[in-house]
N, C-alpha and C. Protein backbone atom coordinates (compact mmCIF):
# COMPACT_ATOMS: atom_id res chain seq x y z
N UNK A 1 0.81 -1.19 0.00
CA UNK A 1 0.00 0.00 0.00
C UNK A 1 0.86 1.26 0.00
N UNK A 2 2.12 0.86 1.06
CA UNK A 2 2.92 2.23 0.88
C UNK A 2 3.59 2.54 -0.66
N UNK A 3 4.06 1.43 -1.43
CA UNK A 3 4.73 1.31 -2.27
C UNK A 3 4.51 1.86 -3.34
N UNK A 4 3.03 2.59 -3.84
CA UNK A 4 3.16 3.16 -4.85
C UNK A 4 3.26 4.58 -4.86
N UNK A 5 2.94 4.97 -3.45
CA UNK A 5 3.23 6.69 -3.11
C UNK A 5 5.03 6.72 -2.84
N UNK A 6 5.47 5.72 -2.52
CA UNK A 6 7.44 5.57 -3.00
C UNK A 6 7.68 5.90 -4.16
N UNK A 7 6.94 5.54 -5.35
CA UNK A 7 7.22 5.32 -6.41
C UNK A 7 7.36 6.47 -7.15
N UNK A 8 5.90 6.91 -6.55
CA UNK A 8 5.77 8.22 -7.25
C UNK A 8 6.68 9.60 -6.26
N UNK A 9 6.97 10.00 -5.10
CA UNK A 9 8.21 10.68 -4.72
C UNK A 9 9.28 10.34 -5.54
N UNK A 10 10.03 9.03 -6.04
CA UNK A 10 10.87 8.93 -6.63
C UNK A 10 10.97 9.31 -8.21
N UNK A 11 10.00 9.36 -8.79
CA UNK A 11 10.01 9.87 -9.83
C UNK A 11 9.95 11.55 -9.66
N UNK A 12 9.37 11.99 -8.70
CA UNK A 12 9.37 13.78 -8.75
C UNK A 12 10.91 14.05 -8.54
N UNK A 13 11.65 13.43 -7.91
CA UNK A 13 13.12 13.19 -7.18
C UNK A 13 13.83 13.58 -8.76
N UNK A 14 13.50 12.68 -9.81
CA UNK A 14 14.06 12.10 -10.86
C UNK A 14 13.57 13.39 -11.59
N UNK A 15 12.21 13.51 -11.81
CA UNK A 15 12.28 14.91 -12.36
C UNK A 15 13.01 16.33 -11.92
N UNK A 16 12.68 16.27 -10.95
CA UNK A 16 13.44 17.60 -10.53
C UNK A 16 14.59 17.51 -10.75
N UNK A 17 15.66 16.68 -10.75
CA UNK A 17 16.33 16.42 -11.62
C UNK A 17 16.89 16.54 -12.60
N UNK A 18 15.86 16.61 -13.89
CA UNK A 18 15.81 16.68 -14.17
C UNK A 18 15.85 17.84 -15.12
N UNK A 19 15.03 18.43 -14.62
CA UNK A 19 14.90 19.61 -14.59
C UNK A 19 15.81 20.98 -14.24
N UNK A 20 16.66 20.52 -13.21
CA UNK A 20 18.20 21.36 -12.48
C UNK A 20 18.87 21.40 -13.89
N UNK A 21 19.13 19.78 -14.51
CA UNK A 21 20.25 19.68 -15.55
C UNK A 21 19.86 20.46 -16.38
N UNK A 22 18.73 21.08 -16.87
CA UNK A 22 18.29 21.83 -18.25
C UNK A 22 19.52 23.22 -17.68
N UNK A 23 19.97 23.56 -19.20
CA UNK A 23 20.67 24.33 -19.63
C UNK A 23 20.16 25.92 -19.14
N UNK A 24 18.49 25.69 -19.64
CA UNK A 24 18.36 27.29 -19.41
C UNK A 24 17.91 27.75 -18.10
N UNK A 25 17.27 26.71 -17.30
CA UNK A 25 17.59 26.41 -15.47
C UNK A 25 19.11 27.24 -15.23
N UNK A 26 19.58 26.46 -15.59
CA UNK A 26 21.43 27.12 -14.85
C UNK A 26 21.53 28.32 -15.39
N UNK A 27 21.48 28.86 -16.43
CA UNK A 27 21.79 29.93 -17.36
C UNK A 27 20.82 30.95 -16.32
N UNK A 28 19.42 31.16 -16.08
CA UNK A 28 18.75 32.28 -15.42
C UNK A 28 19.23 31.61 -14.07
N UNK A 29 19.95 31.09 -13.77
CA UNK A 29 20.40 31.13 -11.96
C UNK A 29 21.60 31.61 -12.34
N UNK A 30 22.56 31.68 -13.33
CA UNK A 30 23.69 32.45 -13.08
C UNK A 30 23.34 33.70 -13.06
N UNK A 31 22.27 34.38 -13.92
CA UNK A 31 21.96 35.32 -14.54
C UNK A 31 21.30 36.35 -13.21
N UNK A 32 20.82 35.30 -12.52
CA UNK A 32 19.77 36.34 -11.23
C UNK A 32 21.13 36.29 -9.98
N UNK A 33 21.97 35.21 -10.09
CA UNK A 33 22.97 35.45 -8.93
C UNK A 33 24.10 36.47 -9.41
N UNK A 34 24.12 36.61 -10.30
CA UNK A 34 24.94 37.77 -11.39
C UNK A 34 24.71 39.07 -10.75
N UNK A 35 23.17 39.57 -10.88
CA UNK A 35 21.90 40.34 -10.03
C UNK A 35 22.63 40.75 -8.51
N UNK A 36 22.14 39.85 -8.17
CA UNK A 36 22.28 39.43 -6.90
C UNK A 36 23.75 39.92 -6.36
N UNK A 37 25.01 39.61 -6.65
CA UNK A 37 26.12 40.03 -5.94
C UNK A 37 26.55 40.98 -7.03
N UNK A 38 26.47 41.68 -8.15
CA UNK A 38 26.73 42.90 -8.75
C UNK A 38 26.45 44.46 -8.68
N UNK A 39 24.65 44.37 -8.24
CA UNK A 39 24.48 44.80 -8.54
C UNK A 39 24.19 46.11 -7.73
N UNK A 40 24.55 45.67 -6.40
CA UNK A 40 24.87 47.00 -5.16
C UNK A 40 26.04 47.66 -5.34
N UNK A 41 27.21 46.75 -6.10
CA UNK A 41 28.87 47.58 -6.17
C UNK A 41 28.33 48.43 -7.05
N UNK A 42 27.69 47.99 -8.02
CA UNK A 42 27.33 49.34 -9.05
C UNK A 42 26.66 50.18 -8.82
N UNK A 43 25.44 49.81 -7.72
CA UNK A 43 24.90 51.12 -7.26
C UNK A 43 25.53 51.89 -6.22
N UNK A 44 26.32 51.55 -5.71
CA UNK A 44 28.09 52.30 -5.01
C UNK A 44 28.42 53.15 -5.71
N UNK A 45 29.01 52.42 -6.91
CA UNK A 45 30.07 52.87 -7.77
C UNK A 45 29.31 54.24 -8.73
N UNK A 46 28.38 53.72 -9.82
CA UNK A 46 27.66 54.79 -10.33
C UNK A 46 26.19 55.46 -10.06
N UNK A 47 25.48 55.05 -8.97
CA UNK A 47 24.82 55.73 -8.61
C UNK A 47 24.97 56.58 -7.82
N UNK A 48 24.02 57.90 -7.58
CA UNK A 48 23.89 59.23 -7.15
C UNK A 48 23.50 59.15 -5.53
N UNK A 49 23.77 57.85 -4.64
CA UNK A 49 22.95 58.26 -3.39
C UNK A 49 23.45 58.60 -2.92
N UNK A 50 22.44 58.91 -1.55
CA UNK A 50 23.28 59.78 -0.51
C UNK A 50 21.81 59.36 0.56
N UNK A 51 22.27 59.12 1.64
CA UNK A 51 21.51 59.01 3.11
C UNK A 51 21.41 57.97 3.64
N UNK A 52 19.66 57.37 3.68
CA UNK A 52 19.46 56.32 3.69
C UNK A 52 19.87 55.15 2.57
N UNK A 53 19.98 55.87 1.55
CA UNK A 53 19.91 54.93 -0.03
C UNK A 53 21.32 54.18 0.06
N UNK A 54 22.36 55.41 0.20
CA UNK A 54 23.57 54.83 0.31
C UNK A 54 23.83 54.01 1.46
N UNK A 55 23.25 53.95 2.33
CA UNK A 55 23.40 53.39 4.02
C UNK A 55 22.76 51.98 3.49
N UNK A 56 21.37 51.50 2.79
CA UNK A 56 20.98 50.34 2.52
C UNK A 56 21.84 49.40 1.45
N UNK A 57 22.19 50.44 -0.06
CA UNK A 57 23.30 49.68 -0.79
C UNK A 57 24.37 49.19 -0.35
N UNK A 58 24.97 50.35 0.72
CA UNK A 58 26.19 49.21 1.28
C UNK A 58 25.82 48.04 2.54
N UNK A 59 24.26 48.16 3.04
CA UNK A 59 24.38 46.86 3.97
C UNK A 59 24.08 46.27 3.00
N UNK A 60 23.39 46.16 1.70
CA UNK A 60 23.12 44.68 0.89
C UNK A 60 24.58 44.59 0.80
N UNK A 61 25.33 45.39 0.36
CA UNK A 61 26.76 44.75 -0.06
C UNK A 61 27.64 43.86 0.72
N UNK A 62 27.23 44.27 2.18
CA UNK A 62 27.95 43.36 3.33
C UNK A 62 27.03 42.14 3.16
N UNK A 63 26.04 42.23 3.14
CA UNK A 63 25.47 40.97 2.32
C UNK A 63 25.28 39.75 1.88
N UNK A 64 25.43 40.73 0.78
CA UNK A 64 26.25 39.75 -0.01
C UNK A 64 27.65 38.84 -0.19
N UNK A 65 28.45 39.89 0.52
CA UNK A 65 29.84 39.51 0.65
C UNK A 65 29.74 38.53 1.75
N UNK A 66 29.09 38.25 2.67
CA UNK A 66 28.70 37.49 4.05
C UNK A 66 28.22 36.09 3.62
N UNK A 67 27.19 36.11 3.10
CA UNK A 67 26.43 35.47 2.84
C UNK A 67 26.17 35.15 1.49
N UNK A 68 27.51 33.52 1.08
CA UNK A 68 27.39 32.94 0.21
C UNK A 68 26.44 32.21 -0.56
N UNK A 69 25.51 33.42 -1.07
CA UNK A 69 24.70 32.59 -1.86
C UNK A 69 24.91 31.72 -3.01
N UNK A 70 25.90 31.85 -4.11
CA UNK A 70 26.12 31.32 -5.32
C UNK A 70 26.77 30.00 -4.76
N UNK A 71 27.63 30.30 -3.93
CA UNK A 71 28.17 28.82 -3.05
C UNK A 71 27.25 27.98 -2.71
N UNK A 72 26.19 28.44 -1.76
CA UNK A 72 25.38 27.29 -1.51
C UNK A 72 24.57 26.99 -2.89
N UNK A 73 23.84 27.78 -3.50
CA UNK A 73 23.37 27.14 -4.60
C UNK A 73 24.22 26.16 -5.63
N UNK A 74 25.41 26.73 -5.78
CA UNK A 74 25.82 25.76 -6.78
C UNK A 74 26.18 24.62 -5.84
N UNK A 75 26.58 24.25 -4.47
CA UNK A 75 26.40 23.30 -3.53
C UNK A 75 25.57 22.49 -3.55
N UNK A 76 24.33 22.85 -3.26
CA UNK A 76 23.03 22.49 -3.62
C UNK A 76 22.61 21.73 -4.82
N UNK A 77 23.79 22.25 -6.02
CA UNK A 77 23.33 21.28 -7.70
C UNK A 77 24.28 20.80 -7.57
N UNK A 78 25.42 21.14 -7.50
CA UNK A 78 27.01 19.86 -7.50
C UNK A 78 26.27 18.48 -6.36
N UNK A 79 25.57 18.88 -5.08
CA UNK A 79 25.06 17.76 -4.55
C UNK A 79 23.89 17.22 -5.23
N UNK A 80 22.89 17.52 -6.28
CA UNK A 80 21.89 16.88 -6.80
C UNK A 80 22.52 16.20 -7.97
N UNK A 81 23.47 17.04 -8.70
CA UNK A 81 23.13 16.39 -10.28
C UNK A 81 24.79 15.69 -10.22
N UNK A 82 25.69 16.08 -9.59
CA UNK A 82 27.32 15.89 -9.28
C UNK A 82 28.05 15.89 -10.58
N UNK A 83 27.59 17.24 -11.55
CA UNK A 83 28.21 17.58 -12.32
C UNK A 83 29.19 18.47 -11.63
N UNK A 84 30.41 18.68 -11.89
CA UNK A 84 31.28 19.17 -11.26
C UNK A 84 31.57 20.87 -12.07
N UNK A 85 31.44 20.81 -12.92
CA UNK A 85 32.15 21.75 -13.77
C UNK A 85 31.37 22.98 -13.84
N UNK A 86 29.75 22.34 -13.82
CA UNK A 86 28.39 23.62 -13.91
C UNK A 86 28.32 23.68 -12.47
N UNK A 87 28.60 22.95 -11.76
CA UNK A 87 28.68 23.28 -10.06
C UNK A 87 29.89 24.23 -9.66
N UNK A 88 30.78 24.19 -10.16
CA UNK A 88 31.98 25.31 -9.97
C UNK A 88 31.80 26.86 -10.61
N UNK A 89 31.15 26.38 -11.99
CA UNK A 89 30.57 27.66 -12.67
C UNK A 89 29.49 28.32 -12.42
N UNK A 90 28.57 27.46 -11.04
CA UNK A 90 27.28 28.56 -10.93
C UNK A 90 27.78 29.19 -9.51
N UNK A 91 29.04 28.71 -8.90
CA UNK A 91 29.36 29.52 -7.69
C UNK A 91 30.58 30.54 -8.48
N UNK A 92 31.12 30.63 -9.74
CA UNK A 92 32.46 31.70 -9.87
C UNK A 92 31.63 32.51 -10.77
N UNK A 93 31.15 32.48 -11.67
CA UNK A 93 30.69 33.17 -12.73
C UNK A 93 29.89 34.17 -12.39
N UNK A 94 28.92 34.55 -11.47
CA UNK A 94 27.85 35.52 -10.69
C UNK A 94 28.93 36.70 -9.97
N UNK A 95 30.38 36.15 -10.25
CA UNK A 95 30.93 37.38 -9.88
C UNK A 95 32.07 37.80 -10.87
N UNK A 96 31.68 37.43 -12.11
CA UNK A 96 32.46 38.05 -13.44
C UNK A 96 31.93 39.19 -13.58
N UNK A 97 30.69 39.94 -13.63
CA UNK A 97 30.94 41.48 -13.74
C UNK A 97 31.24 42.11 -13.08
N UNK A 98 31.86 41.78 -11.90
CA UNK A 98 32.80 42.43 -11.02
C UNK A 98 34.10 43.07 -11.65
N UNK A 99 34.42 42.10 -12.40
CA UNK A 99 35.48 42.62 -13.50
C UNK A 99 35.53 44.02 -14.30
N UNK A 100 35.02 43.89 -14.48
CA UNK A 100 34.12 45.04 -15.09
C UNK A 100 34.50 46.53 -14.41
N UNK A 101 34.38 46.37 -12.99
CA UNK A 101 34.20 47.67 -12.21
C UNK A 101 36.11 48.42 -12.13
N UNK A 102 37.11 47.89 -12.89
CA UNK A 102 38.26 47.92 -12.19
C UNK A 102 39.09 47.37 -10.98
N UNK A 103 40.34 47.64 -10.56
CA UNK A 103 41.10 46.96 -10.00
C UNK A 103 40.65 46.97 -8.62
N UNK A 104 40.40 47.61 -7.67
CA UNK A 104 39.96 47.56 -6.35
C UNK A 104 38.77 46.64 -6.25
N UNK A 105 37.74 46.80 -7.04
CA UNK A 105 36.55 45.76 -6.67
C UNK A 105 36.36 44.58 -7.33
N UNK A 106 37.75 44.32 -8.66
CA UNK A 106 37.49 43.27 -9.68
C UNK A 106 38.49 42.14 -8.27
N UNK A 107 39.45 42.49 -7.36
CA UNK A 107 39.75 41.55 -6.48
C UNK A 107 38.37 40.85 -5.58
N UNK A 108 37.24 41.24 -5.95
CA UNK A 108 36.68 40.69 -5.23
C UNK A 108 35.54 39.56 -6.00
N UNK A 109 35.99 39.66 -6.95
CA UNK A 109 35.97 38.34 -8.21
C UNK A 109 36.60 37.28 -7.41
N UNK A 110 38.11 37.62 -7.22
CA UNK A 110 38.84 36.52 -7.14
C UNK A 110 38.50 35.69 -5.58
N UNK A 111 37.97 36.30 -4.54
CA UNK A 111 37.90 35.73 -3.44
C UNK A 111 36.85 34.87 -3.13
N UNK A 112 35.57 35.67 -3.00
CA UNK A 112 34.18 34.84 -2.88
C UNK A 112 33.86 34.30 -4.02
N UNK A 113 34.50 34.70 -4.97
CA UNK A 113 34.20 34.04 -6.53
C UNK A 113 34.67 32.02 -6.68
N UNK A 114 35.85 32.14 -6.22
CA UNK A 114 36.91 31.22 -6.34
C UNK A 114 36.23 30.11 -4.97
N UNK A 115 36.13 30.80 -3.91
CA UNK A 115 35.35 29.99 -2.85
C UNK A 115 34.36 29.41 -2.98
N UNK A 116 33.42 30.09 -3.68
CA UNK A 116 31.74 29.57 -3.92
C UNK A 116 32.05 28.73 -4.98
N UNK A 117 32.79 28.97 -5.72
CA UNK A 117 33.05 28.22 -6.90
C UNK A 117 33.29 26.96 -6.28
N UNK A 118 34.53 26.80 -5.43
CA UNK A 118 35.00 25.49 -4.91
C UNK A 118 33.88 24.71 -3.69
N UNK A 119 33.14 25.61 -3.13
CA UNK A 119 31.96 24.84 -2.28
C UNK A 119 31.12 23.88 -3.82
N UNK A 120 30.74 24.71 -4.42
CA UNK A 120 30.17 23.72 -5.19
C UNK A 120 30.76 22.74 -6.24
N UNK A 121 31.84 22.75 -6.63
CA UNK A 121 32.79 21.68 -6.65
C UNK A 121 33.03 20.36 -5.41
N UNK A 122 33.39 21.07 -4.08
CA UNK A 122 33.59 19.76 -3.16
C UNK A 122 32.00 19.15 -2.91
N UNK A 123 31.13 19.84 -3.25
CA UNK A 123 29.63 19.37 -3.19
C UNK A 123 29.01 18.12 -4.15
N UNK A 124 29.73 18.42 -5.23
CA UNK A 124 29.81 17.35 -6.60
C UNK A 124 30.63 16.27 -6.17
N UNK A 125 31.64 16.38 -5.75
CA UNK A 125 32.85 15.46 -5.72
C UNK A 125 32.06 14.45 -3.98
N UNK A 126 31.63 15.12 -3.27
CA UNK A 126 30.79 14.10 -2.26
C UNK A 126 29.21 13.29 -3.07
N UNK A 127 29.14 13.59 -4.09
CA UNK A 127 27.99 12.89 -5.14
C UNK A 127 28.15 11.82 -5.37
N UNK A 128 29.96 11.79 -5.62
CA UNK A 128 30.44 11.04 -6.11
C UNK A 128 30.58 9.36 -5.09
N UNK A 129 30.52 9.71 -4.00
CA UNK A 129 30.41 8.93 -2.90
C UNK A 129 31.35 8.59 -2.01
N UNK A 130 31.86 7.95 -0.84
CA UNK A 130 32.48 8.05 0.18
C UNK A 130 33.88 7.88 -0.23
N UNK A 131 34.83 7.04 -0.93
CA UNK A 131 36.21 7.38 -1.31
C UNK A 131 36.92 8.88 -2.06
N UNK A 132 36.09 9.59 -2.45
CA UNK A 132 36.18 11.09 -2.26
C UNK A 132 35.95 12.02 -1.43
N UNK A 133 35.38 11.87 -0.17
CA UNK A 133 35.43 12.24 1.00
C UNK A 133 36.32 13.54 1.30
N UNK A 134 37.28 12.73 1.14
CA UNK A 134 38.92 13.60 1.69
C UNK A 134 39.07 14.55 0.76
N UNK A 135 38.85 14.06 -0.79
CA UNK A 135 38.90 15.00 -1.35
C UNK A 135 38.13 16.22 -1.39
N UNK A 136 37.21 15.87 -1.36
CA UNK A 136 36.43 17.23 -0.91
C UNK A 136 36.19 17.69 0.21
N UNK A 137 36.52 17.63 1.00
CA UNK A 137 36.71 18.28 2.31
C UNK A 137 38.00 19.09 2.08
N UNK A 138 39.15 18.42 1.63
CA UNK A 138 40.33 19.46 0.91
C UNK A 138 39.39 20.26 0.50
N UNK A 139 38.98 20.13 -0.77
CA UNK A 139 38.32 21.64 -1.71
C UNK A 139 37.71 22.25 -0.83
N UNK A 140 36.64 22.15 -0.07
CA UNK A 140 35.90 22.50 1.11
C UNK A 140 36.89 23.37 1.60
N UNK A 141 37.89 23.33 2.40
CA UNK A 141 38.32 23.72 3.37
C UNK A 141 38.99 25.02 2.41
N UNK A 142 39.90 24.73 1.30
CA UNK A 142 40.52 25.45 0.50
C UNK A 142 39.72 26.63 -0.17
N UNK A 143 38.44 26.16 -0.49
CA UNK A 143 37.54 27.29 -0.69
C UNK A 143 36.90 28.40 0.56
N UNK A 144 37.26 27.46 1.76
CA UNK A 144 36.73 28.33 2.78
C UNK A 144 38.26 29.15 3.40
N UNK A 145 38.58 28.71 3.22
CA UNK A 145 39.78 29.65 3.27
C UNK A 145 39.95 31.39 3.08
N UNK A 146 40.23 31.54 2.06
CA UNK A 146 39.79 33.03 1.55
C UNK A 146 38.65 33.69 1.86
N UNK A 147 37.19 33.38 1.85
CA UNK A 147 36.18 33.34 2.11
C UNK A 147 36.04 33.97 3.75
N UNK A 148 36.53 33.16 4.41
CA UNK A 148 36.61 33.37 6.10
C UNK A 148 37.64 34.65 6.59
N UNK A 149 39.05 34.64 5.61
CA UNK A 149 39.94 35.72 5.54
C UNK A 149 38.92 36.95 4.91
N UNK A 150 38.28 36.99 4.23
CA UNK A 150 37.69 38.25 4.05
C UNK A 150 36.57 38.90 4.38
N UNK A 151 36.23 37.74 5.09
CA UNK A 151 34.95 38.17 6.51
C UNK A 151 35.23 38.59 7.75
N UNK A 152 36.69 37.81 7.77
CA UNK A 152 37.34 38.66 8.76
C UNK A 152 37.79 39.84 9.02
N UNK A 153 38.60 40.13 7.60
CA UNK A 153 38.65 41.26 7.65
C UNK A 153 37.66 42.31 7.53
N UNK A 154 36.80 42.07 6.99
CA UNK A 154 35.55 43.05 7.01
C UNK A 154 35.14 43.20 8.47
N UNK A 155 35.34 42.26 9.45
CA UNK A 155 34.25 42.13 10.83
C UNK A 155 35.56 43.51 11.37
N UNK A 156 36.55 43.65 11.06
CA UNK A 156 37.36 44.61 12.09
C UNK A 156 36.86 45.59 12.14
């Protein structure tokens, strides 16, 4: 009696699934996490505020910088689908137009970029199942690395 309501969870399992792997799924999650950690440096950088406006753009910016979203999401698909490569690229890529802004804020490509990137890499590589372990806990740790150094320094 229980067995066919199993059946059917396992197939939604399988779809959803399914569904993560589609191309244009990943493409509007890079696209809104792109959004998402860009788009306060720019309202820093070239917008006109001043008061409250400027006081709210820079707490989203602490934020963002705090609170690895592209990491856990691409975490989140490196652990569903344990593609490794679109799991590294939906945590680094959301902070390529950072590039964009010049040398003081394009370093911040390289930090939370490179970290989130590698959370969802060691996230794939535990997909893979328990004799990769170690290995990803290396990446894990290596991505949290930088990540923790620049939260730190921000907390001073």
């Amino acid at each position: 009696m229980l067995r066919p309501k199993r059946q059917s969870g396992s197939k939604n399992v399988v779809r959803a699934e399914l569904d993560v792997r589609n191309p244009i799924v990943i493409l509007l999650v890079i696209i809104s996490l792109s959004v998402w950690t860009s788009f306060p440096l720019y309202l820093l950088r070239f917008g006109s505020l001043s008061g409250s406006l400027l006081f709210l753009a820079s707490l989203w910016e602490g934020v963002v910088i705090l609170v690895p979203l592209p990491g856990i999401v691409g975490s989140a698909y490196g652990f569903i689908t344990g593609i490794r490569v679109r799991a590294l690229l939906i945590g680094l890529v959301p902070y390529a137009p950072l590039l964009l802004l010049g040398y003081p804020l394009a370093v911040l490509f390289f930090i939370p970029g490179t970290s989130n990137g590698l959370f969802g890499l060691a996230s794939a590589i535990l997909k893979d199942g328990d004799k990769f372990t170690v290995r990803a806990l290396v990446i894990f740790i290596i991505g949290a690395g930088p990540w923790l150094y620049l939260v730190a320094s921000l907390m001073r």
